[in-house]
PDB file of N, CA and C in Angstrom:
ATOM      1  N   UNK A   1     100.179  94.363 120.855  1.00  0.00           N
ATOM      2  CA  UNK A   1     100.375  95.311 119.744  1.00  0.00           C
ATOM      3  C   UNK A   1      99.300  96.390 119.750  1.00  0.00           C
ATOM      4  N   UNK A   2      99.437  96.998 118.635  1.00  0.00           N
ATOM      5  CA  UNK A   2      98.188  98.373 118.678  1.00  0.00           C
ATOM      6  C   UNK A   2      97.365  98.057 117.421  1.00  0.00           C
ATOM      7  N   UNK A   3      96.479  98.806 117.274  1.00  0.00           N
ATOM      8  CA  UNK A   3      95.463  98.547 116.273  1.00  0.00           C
ATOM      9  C   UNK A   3      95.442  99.588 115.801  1.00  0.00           C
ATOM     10  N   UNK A   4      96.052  99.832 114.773  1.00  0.00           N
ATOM     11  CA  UNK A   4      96.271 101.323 113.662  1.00  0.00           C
ATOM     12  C   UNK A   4      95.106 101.823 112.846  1.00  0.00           C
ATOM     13  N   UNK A   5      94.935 103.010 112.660  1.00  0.00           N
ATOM     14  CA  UNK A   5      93.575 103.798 112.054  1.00  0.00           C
ATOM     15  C   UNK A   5      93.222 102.912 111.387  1.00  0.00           C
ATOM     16  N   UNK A   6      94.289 102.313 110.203  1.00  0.00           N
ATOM     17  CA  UNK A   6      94.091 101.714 109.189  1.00  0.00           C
ATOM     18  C   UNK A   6      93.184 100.143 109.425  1.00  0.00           C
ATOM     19  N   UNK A   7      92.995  99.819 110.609  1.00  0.00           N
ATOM     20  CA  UNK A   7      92.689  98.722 110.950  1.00  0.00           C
ATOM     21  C   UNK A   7      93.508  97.209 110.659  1.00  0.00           C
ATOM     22  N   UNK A   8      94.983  97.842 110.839  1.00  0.00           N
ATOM     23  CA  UNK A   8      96.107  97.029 110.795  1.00  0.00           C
ATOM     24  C   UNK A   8      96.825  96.869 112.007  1.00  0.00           C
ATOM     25  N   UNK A   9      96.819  95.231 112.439  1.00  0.00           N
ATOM     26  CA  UNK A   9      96.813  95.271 113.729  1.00  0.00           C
ATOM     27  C   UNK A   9      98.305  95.026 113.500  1.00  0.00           C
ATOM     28  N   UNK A  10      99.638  95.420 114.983  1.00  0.00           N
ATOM     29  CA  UNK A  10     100.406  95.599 114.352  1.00  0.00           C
ATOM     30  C   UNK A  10     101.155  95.068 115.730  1.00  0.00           C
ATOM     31  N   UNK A  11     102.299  94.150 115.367  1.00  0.00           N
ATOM     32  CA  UNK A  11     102.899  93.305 117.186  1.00  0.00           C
ATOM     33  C   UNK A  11     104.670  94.514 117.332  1.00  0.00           C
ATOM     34  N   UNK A  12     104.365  95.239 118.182  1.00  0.00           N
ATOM     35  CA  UNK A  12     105.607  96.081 118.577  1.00  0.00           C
ATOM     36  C   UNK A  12     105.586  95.939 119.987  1.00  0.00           C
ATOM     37  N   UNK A  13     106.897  96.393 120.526  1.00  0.00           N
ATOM     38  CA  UNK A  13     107.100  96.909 121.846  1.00  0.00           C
ATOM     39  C   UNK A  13     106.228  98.245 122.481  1.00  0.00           C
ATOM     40  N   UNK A  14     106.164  98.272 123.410  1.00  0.00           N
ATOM     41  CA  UNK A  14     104.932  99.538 123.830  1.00  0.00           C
ATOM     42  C   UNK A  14     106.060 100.767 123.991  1.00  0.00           C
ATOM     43  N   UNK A  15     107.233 100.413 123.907  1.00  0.00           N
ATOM     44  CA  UNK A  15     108.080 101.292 123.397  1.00  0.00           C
ATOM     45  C   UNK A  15     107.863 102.020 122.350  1.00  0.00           C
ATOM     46  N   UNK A  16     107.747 101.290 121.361  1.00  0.00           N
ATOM     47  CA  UNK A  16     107.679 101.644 120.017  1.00  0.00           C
ATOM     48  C   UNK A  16     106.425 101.989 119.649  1.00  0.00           C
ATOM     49  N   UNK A  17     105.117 101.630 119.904  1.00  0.00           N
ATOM     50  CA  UNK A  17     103.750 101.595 119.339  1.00  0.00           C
ATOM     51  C   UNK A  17     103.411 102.978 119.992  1.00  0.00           C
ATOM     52  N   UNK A  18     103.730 103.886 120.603  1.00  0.00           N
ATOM     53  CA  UNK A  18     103.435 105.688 120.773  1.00  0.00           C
ATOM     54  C   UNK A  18     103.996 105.968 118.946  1.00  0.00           C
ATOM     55  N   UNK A  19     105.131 106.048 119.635  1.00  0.00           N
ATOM     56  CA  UNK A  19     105.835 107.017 118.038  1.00  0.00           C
ATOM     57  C   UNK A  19     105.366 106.329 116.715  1.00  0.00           C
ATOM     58  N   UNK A  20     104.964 104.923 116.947  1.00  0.00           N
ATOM     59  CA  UNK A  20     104.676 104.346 115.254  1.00  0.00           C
ATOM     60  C   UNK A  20     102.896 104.553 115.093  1.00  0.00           C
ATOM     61  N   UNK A  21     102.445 105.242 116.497  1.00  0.00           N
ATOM     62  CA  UNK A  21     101.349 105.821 115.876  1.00  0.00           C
ATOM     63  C   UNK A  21     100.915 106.954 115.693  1.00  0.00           C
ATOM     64  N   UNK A  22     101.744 107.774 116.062  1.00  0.00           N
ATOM     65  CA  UNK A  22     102.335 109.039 115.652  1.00  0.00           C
ATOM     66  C   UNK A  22     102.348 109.420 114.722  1.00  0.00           C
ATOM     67  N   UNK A  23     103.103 108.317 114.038  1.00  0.00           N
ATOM     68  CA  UNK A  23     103.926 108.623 112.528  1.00  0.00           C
ATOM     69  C   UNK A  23     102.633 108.222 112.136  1.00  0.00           C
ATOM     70  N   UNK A  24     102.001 107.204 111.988  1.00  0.00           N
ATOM     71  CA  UNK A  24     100.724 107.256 111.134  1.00  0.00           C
ATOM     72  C   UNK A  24      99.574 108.182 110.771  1.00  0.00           C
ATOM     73  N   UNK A  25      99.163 108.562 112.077  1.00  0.00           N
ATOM     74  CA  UNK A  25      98.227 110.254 112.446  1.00  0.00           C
ATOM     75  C   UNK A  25      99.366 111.397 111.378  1.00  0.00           C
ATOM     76  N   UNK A  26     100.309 111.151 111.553  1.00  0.00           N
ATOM     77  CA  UNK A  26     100.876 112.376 110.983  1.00  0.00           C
ATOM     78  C   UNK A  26     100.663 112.585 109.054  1.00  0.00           C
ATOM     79  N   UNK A  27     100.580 110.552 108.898  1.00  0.00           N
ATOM     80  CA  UNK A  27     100.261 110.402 107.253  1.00  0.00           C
ATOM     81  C   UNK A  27      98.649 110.740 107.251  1.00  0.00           C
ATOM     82  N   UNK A  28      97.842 110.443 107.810  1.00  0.00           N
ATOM     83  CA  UNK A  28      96.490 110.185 107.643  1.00  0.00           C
ATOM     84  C   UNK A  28      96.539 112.121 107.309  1.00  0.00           C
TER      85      UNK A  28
END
Protein backbone atom coordinates (compact mmCIF):
# COMPACT_ATOMS: atom_id res chain seq x y z
CA UNK A 1 0.00 0.00 0.00
CA UNK A 2 1.08 3.76 0.14
CA UNK A 3 1.50 5.94 3.02
CA UNK A 4 -0.69 9.12 2.51
CA UNK A 5 0.37 12.82 3.59
CA UNK A 6 -2.04 12.23 6.17
CA UNK A 7 0.00 9.47 7.64
CA UNK A 8 -2.73 6.96 6.73
CA UNK A 9 -1.39 3.94 5.60
CA UNK A 10 -3.62 2.68 2.99
CA UNK A 11 -3.70 -1.36 1.19
CA UNK A 12 -4.61 -0.66 -2.76
CA UNK A 13 -3.48 -1.98 -6.01
CA UNK A 14 -0.40 0.02 -7.43
CA UNK A 15 -2.92 0.57 -9.98
CA UNK A 16 -4.87 2.53 -7.97
CA UNK A 17 -2.41 4.16 -5.28
CA UNK A 18 -0.99 6.98 -8.27
CA UNK A 19 -4.52 8.48 -8.80
CA UNK A 20 -5.68 7.96 -4.98
CA UNK A 21 -2.71 10.04 -4.27
CA UNK A 22 -3.41 12.44 -6.54
CA UNK A 23 -6.70 12.96 -5.38
CA UNK A 24 -5.34 13.59 -1.94
CA UNK A 25 -2.44 16.32 -2.99
CA UNK A 26 -5.26 17.80 -4.86
CA UNK A 27 -7.41 18.09 -1.19
CA UNK A 28 -4.37 19.05 0.87
Amino acid sequence: GAVLPHGTAVELPDVQTAPVAETVNLWE
